[in-house]
C-alpha atoms as a PDB file:
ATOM      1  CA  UNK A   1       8.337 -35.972  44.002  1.00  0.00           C
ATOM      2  CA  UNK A   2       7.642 -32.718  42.110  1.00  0.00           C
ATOM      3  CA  UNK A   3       5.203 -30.538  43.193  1.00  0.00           C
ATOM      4  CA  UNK A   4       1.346 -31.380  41.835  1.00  0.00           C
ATOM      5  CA  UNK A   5      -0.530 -27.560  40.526  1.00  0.00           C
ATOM      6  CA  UNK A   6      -2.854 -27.090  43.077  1.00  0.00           C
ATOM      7  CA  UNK A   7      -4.749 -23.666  44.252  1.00  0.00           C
ATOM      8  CA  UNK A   8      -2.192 -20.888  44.911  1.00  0.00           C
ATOM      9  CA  UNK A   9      -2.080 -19.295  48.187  1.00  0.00           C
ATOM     10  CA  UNK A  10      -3.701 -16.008  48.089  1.00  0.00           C
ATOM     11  CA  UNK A  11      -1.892 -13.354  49.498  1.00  0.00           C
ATOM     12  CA  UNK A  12      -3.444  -9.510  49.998  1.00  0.00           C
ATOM     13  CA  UNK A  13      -0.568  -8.087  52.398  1.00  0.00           C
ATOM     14  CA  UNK A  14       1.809  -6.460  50.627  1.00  0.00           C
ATOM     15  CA  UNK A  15       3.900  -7.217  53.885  1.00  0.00           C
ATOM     16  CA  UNK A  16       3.192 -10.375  54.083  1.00  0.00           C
ATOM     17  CA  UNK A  17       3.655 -10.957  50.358  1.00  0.00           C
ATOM     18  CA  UNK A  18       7.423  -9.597  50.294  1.00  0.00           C
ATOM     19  CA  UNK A  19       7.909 -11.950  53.564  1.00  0.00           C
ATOM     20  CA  UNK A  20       6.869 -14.748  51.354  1.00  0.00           C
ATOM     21  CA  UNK A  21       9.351 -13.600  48.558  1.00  0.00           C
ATOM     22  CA  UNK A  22      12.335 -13.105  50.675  1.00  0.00           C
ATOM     23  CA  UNK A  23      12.007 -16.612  51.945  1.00  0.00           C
ATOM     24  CA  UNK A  24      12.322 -17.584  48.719  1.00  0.00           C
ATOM     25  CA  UNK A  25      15.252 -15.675  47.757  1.00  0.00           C
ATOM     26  CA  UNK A  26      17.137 -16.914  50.853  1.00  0.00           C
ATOM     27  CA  UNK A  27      16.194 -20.444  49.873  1.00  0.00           C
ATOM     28  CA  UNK A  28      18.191 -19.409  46.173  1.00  0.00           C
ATOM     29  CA  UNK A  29      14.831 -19.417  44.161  1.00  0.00           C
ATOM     30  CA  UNK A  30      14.271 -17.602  41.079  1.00  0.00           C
ATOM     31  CA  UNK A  31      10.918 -15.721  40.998  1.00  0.00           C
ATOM     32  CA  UNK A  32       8.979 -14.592  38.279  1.00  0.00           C
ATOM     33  CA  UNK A  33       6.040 -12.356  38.584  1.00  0.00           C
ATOM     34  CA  UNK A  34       3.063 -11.906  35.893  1.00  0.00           C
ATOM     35  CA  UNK A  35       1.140  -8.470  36.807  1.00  0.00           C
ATOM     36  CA  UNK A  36      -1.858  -8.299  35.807  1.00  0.00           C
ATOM     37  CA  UNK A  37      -5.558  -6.913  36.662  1.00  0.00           C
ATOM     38  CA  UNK A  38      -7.408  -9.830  36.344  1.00  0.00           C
ATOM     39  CA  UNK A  39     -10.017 -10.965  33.920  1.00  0.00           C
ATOM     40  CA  UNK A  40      -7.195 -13.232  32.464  1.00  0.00           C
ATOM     41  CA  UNK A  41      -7.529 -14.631  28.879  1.00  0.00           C
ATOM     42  CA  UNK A  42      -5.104 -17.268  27.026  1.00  0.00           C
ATOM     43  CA  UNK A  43      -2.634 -14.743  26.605  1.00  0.00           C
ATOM     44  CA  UNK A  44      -1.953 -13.769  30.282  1.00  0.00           C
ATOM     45  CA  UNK A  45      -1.847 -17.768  30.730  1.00  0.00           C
ATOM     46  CA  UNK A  46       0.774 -17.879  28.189  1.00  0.00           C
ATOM     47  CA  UNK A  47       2.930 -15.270  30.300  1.00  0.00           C
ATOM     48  CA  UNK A  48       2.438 -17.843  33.600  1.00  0.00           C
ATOM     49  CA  UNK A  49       3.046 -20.642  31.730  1.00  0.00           C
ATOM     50  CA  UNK A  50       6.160 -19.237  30.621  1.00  0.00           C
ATOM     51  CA  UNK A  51       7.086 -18.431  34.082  1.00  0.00           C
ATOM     52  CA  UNK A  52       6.757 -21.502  35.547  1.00  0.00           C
ATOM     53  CA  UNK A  53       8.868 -23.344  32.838  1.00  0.00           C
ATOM     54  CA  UNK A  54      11.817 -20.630  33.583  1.00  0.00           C
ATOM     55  CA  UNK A  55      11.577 -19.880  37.207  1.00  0.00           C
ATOM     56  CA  UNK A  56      11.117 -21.219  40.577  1.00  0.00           C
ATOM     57  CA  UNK A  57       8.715 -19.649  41.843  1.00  0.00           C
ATOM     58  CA  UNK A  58       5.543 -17.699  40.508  1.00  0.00           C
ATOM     59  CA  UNK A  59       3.378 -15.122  41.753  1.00  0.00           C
ATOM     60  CA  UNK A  60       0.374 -13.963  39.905  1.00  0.00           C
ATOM     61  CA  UNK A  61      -0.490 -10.274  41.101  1.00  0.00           C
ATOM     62  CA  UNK A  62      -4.448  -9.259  40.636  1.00  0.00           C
ATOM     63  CA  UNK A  63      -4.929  -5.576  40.957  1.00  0.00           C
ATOM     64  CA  UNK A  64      -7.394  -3.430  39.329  1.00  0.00           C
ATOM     65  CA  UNK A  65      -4.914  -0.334  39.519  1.00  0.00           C
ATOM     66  CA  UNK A  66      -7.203   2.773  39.588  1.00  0.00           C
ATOM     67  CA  UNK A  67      -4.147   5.127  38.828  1.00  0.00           C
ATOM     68  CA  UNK A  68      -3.854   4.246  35.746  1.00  0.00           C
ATOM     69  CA  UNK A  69      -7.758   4.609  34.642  1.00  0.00           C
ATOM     70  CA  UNK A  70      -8.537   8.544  33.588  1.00  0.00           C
ATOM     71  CA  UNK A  71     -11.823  10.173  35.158  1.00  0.00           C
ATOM     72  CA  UNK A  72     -14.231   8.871  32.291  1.00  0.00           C
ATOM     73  CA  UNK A  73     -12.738   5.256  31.466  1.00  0.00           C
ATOM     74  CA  UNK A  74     -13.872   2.268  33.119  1.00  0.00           C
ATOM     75  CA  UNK A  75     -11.666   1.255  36.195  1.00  0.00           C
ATOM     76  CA  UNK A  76     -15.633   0.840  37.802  1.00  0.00           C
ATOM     77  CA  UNK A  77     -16.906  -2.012  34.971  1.00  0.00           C
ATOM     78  CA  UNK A  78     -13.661  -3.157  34.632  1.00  0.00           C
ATOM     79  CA  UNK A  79     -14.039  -7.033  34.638  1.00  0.00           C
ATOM     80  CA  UNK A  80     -13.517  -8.585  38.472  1.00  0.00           C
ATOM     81  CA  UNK A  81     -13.552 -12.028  38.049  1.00  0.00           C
ATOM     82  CA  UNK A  82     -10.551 -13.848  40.573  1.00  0.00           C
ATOM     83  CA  UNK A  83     -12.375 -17.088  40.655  1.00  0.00           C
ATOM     84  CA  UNK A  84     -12.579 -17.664  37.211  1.00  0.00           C
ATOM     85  CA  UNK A  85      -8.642 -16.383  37.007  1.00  0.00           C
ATOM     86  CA  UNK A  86      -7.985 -18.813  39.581  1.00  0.00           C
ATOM     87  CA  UNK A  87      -9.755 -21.597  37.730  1.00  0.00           C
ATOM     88  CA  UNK A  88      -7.900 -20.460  34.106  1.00  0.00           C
ATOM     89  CA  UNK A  89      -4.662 -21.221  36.079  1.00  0.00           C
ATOM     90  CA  UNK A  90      -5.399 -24.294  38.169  1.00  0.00           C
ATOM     91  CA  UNK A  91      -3.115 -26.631  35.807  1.00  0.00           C
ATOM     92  CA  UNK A  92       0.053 -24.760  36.198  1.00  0.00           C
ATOM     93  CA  UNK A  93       2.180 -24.151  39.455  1.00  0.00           C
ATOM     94  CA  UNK A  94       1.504 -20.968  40.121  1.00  0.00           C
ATOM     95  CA  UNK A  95       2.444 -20.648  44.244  1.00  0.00           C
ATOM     96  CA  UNK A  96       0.613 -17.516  45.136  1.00  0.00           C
ATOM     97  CA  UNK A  97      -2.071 -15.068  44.000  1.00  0.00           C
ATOM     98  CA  UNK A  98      -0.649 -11.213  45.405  1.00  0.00           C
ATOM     99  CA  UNK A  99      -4.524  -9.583  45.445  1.00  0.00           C
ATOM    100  CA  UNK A 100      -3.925  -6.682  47.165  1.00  0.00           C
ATOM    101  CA  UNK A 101      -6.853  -4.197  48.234  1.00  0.00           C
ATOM    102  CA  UNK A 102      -7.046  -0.592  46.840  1.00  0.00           C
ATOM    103  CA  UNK A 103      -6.215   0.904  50.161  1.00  0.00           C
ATOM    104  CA  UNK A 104      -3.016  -1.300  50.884  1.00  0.00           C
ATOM    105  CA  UNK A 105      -1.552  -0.355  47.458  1.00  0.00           C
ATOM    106  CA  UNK A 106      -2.667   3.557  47.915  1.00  0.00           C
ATOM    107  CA  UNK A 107      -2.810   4.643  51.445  1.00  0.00           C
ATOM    108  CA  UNK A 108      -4.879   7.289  52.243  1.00  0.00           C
ATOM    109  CA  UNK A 109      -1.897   9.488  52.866  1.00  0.00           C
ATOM    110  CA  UNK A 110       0.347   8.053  49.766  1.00  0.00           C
ATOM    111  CA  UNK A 111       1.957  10.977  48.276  1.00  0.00           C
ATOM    112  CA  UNK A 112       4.402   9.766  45.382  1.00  0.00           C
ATOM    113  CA  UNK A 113       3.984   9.038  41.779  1.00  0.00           C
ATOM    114  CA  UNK A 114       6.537   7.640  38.899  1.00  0.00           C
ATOM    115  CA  UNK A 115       6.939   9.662  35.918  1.00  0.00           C
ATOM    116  CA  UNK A 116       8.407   8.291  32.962  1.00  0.00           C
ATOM    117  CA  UNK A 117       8.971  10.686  29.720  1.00  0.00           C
ATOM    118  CA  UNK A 118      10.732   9.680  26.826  1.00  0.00           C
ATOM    119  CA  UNK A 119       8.593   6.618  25.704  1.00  0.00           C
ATOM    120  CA  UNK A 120       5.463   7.492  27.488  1.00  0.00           C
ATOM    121  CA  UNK A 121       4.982  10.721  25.655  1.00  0.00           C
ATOM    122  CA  UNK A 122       3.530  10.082  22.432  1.00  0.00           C
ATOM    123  CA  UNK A 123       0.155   7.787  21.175  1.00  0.00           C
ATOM    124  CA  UNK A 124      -1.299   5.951  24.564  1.00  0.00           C
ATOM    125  CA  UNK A 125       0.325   9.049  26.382  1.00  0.00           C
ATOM    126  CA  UNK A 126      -1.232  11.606  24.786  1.00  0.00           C
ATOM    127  CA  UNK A 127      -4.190  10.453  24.635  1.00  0.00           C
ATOM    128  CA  UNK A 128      -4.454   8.928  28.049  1.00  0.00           C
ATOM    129  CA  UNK A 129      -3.167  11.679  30.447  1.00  0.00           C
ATOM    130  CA  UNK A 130      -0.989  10.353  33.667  1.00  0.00           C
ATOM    131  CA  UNK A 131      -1.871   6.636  32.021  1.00  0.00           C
ATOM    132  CA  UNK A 132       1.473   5.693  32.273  1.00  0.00           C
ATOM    133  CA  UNK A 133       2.662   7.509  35.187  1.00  0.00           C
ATOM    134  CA  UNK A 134      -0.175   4.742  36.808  1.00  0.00           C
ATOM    135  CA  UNK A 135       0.970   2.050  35.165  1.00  0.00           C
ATOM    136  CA  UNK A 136       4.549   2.883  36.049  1.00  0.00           C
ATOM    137  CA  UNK A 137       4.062   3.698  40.007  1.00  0.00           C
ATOM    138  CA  UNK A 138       1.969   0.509  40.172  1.00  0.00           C
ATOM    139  CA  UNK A 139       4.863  -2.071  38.455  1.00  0.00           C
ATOM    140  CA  UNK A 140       7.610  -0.495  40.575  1.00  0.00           C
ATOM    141  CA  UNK A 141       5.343  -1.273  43.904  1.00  0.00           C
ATOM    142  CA  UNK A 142       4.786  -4.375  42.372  1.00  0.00           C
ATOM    143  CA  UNK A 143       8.481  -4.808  41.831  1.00  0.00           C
ATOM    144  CA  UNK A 144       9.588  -3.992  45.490  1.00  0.00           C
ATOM    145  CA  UNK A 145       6.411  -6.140  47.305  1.00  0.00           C
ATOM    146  CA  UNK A 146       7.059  -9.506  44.939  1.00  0.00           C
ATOM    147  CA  UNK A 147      10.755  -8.926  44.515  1.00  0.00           C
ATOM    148  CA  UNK A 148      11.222 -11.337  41.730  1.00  0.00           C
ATOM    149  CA  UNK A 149      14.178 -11.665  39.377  1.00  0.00           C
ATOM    150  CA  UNK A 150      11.984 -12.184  36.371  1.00  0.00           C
ATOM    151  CA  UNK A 151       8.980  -9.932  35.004  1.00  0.00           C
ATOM    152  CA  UNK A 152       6.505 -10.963  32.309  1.00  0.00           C
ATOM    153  CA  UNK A 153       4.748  -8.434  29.476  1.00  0.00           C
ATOM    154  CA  UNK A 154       2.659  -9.111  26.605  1.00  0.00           C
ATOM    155  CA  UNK A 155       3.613  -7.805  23.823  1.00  0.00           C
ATOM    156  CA  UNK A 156       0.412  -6.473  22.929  1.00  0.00           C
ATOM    157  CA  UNK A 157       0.705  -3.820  24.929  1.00  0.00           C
ATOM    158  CA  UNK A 158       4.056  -2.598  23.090  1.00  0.00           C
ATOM    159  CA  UNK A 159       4.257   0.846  24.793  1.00  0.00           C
ATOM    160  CA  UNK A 160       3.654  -0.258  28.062  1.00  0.00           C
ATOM    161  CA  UNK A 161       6.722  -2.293  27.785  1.00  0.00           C
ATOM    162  CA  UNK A 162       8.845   0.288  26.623  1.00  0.00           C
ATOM    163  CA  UNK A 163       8.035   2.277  29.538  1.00  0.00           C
ATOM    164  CA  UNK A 164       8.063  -0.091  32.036  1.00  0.00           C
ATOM    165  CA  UNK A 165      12.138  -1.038  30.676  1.00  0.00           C
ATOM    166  CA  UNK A 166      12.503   2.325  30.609  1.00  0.00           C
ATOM    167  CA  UNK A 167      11.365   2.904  34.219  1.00  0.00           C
ATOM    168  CA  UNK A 168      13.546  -0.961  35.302  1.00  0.00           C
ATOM    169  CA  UNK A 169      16.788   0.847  33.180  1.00  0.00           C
ATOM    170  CA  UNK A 170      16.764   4.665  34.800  1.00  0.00           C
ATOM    171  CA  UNK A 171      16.009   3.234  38.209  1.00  0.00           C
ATOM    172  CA  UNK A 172      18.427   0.465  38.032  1.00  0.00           C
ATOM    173  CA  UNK A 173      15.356  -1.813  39.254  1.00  0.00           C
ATOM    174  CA  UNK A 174      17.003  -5.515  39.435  1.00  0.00           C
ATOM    175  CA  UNK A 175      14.572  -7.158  37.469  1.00  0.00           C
ATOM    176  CA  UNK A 176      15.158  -9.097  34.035  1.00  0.00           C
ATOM    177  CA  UNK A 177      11.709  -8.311  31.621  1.00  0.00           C
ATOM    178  CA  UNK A 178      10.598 -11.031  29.377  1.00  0.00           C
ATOM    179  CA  UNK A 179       8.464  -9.774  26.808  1.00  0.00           C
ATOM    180  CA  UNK A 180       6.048 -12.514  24.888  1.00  0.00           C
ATOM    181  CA  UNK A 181       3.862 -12.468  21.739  1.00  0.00           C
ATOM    182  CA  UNK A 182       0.384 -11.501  20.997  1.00  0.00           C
ATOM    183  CA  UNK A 183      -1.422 -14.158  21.696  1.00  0.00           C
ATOM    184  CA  UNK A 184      -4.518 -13.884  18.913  1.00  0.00           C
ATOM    185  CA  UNK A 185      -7.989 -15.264  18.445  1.00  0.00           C
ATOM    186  CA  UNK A 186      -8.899 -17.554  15.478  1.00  0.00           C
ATOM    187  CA  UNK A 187     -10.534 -14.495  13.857  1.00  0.00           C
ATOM    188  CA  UNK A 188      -7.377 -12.579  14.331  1.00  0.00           C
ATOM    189  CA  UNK A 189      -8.405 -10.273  17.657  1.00  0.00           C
ATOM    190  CA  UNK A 190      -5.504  -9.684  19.902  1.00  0.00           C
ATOM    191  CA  UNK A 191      -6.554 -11.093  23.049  1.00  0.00           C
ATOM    192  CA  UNK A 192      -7.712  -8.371  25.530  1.00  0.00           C
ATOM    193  CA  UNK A 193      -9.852  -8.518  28.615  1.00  0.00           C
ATOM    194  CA  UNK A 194     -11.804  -5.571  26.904  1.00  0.00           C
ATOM    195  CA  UNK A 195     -12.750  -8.284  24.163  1.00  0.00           C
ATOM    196  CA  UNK A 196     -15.748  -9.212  26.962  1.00  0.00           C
ATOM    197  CA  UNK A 197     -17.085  -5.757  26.310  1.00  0.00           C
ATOM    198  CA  UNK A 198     -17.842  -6.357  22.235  1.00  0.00           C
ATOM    199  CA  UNK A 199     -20.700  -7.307  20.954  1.00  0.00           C
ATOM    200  CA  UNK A 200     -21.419  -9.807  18.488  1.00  0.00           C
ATOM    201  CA  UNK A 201     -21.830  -7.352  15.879  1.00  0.00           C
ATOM    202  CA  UNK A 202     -18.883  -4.988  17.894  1.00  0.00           C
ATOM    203  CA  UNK A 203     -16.636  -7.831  17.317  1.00  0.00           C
ATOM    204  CA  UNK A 204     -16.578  -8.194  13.836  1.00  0.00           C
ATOM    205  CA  UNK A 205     -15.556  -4.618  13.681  1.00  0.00           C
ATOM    206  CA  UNK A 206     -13.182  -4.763  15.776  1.00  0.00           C
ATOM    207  CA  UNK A 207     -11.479  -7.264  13.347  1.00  0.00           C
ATOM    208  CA  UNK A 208     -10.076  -4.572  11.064  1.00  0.00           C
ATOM    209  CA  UNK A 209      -7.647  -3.969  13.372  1.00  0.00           C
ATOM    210  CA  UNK A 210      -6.044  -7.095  12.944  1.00  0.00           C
ATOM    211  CA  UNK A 211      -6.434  -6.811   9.478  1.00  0.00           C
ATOM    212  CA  UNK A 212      -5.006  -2.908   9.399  1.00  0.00           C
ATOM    213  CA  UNK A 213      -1.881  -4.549  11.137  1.00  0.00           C
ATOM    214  CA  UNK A 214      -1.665  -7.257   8.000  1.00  0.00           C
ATOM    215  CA  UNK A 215      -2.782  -5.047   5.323  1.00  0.00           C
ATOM    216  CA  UNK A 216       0.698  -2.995   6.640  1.00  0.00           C
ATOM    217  CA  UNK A 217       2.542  -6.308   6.554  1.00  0.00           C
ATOM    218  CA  UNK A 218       1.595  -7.364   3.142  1.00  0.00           C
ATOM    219  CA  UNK A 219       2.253  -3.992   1.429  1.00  0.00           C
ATOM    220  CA  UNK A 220       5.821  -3.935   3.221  1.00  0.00           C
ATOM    221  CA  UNK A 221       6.416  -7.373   1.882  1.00  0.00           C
ATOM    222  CA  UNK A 222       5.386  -6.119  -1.703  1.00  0.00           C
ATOM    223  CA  UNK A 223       7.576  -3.628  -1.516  1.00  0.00           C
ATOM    224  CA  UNK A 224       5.859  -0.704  -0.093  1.00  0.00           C
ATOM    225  CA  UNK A 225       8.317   1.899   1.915  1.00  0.00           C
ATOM    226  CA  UNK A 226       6.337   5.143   1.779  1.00  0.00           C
ATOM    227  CA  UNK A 227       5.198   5.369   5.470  1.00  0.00           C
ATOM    228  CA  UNK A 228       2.623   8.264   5.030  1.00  0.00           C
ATOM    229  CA  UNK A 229       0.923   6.179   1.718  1.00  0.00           C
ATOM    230  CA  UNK A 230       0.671   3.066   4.289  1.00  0.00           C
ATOM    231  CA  UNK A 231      -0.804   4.911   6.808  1.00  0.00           C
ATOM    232  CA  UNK A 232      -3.495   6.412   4.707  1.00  0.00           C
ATOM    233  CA  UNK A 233      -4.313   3.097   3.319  1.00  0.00           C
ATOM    234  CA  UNK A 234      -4.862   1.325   7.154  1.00  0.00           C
ATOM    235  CA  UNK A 235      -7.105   4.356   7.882  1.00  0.00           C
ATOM    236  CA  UNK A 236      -9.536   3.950   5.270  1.00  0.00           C
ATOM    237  CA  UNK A 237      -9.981   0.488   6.531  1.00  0.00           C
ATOM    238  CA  UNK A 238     -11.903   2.459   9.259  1.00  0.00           C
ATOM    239  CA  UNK A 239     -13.783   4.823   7.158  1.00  0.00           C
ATOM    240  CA  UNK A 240     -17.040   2.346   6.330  1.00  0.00           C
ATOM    241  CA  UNK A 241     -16.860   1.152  10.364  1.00  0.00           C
ATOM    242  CA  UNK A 242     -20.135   2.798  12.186  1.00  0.00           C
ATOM    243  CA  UNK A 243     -19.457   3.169  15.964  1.00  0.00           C
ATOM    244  CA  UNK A 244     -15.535   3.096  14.931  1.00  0.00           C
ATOM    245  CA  UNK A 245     -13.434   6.477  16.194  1.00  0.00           C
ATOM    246  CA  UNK A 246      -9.607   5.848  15.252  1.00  0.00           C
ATOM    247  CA  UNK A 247      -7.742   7.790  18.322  1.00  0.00           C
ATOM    248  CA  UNK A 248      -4.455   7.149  16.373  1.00  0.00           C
ATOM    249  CA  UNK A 249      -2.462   4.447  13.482  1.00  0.00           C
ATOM    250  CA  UNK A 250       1.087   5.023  13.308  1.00  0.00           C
ATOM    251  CA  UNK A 251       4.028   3.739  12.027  1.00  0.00           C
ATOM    252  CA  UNK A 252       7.356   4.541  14.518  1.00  0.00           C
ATOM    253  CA  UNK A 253      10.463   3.902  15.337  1.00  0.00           C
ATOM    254  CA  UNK A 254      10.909   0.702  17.467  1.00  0.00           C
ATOM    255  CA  UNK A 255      12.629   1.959  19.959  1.00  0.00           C
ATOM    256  CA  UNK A 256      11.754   5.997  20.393  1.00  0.00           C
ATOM    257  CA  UNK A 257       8.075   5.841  18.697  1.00  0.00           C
ATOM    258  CA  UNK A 258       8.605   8.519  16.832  1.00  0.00           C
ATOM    259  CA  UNK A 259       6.696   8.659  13.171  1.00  0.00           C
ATOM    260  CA  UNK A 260       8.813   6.992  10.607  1.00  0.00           C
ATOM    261  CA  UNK A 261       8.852   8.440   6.784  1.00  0.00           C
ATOM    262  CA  UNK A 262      10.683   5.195   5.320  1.00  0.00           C
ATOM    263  CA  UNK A 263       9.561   1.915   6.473  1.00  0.00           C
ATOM    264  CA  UNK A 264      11.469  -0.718   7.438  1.00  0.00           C
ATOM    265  CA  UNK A 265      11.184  -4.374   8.989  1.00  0.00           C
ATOM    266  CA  UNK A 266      11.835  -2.754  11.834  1.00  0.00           C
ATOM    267  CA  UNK A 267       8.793  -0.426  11.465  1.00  0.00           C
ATOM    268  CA  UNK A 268       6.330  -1.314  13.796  1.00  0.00           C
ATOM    269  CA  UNK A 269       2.501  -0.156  13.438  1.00  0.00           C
ATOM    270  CA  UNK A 270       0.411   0.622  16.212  1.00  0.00           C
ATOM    271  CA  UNK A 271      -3.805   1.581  16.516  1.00  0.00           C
ATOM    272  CA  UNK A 272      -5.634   2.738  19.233  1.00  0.00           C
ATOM    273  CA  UNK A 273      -9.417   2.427  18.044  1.00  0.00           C
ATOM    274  CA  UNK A 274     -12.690   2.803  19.899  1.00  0.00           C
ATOM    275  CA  UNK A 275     -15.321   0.303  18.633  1.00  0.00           C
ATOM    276  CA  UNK A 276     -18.548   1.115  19.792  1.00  0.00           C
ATOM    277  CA  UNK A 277     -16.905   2.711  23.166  1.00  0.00           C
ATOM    278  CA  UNK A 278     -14.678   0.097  23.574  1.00  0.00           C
ATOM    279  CA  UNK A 279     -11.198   1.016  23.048  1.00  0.00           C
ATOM    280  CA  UNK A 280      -8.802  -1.349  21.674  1.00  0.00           C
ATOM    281  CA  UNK A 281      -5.187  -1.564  21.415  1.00  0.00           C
ATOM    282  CA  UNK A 282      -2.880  -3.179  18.597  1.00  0.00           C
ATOM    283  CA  UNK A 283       0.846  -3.878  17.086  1.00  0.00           C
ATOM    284  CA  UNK A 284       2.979  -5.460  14.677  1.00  0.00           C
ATOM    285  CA  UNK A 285       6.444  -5.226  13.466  1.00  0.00           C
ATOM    286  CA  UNK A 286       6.144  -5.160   9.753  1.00  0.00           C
ATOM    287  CA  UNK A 287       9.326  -7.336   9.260  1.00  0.00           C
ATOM    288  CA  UNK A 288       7.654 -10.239  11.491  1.00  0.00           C
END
């Protein structure tokens, strides 16, 4: 009979965790892994749901990864939450839970770093000093503790993603990345685990960034190709927001993120916006 869901096995050894993995390698299963630092919406359940229908094996990793939080975000409020994560993920088949402790992940004498340039420079990168150089050490550990064949991104995060194949490509990491949609609200929101931060009234501001993103779409579709004219139009969306600071809209380049001057369906549009101190991320492809 086919395995039931049940509760996954918690692991918190890193160790112990790649024990687990190689077992399953020797026994020829495929494993997926869905990083993430908890406080898991619909759209991280969409990633393990997709994992589960392609792979073997699945391993959920829960790590609040403090290098990749600058000196005045909030890696300290950031939402802990594992039994409700556990509980958002009790239908599928998820075989283990990798929650490994600050101090296994960074021991006190840990001494190396990743640094990726290229597609880590511009928008999140300059604005978020050694962000990605966190992000990037902590998906490579995570990559050599789970070992899987299979990784899964939101797309939400469309930088990230870029870096992180950039990082899998130069490093000839063995890992296949599987990069899924934005998962939305019915009000438009992308999905974030920041949303628990908003207000009511924070909330409804934070919906012009959805609607910056489809403004952008519609004028492409009507025939707009003047990047600089679109970009001035998705900012004043912002100007009548109190408690909004815009830290950047731009339209790049899929692939190097550089500023664009003629749009394209290729064209993809990115905001970083703080609403009410709560800093929210956001992307489309105008062809989509």
């Amino acid at each position: 009979m086919p395995k039931q869901p049940s509760r996954p096995t918690i692991i918190s050894d890193p160790h112990a965790m790649t024990a687990w993995a190689e077992q399953q390698r020797n026994a020829s299963r495929r494993i997926g892994v869905v990083p993430t630092m908890g406080a898991l919406h619909a759209g991280h359940v969409s990633l393990v749901e997709r994992s589960c229908q392609e792979c073997d094996a699945t391993v959920l990793t829960i790590f609040v990864n403090p290098t990749q939080f600058g000196p005045h975000e909030d890696f300290q409020k950031y939402p802990r939450t594992l039994e409700a994560d556990l509980a958002a993920i009790a239908h599928l088949l998820v075989e283990v839970a990798f929650c490994p402790t600050t101090s296994a992940m960074y021991p006190p004498d840990h001494a190396t770093r990743v640094e990726v340039a290229g597609p880590a420079m511009p928008w999140e990168g300059a604005h978020r000093p050694g962000h990605f150089s966190g992000v990037a050490t902590i998906v490579l550990k995570l990559f050599e503790i789970v070992r899987p064949q299979v990784a899964y991104f939101g797309q939400k995060d469309y930088q990230q993603t870029l870096v992180v194949r950039r990082m899998v490509e130069d490093l000839n990491v063995p890992v296949e990345l599987v990069i899924c949609p934005t998962l939305r609200e019915a009000d438009g929101l992308a999905m974030s685990s920041r949303n628990a931060y908003l207000s009511t009234e924070s909330r409804q501001k934070a919906l012009r960034l959805s609607q910056a993103l489809n403004l952008a779409q519609e004028r492409f579709r009507a025939g707009a190709r003047d990047a600089a004219k679109l970009r001035a139009e998705m900012l004043a969306l912002f100007t009548d927001v109190p408690g909004a600071q815009v830290d950047y809209v731009a339209l790049v380049d899929p692939t190097s993120l550089a500023e664009v001057a003629d749009l394209s369906e290729t064209t993809v549009a990115l905001l970083a916006v703080r609403v009410d101190g709560t800093r929210l991320i956001d992307n489309a492809r105008l062809g989509a």
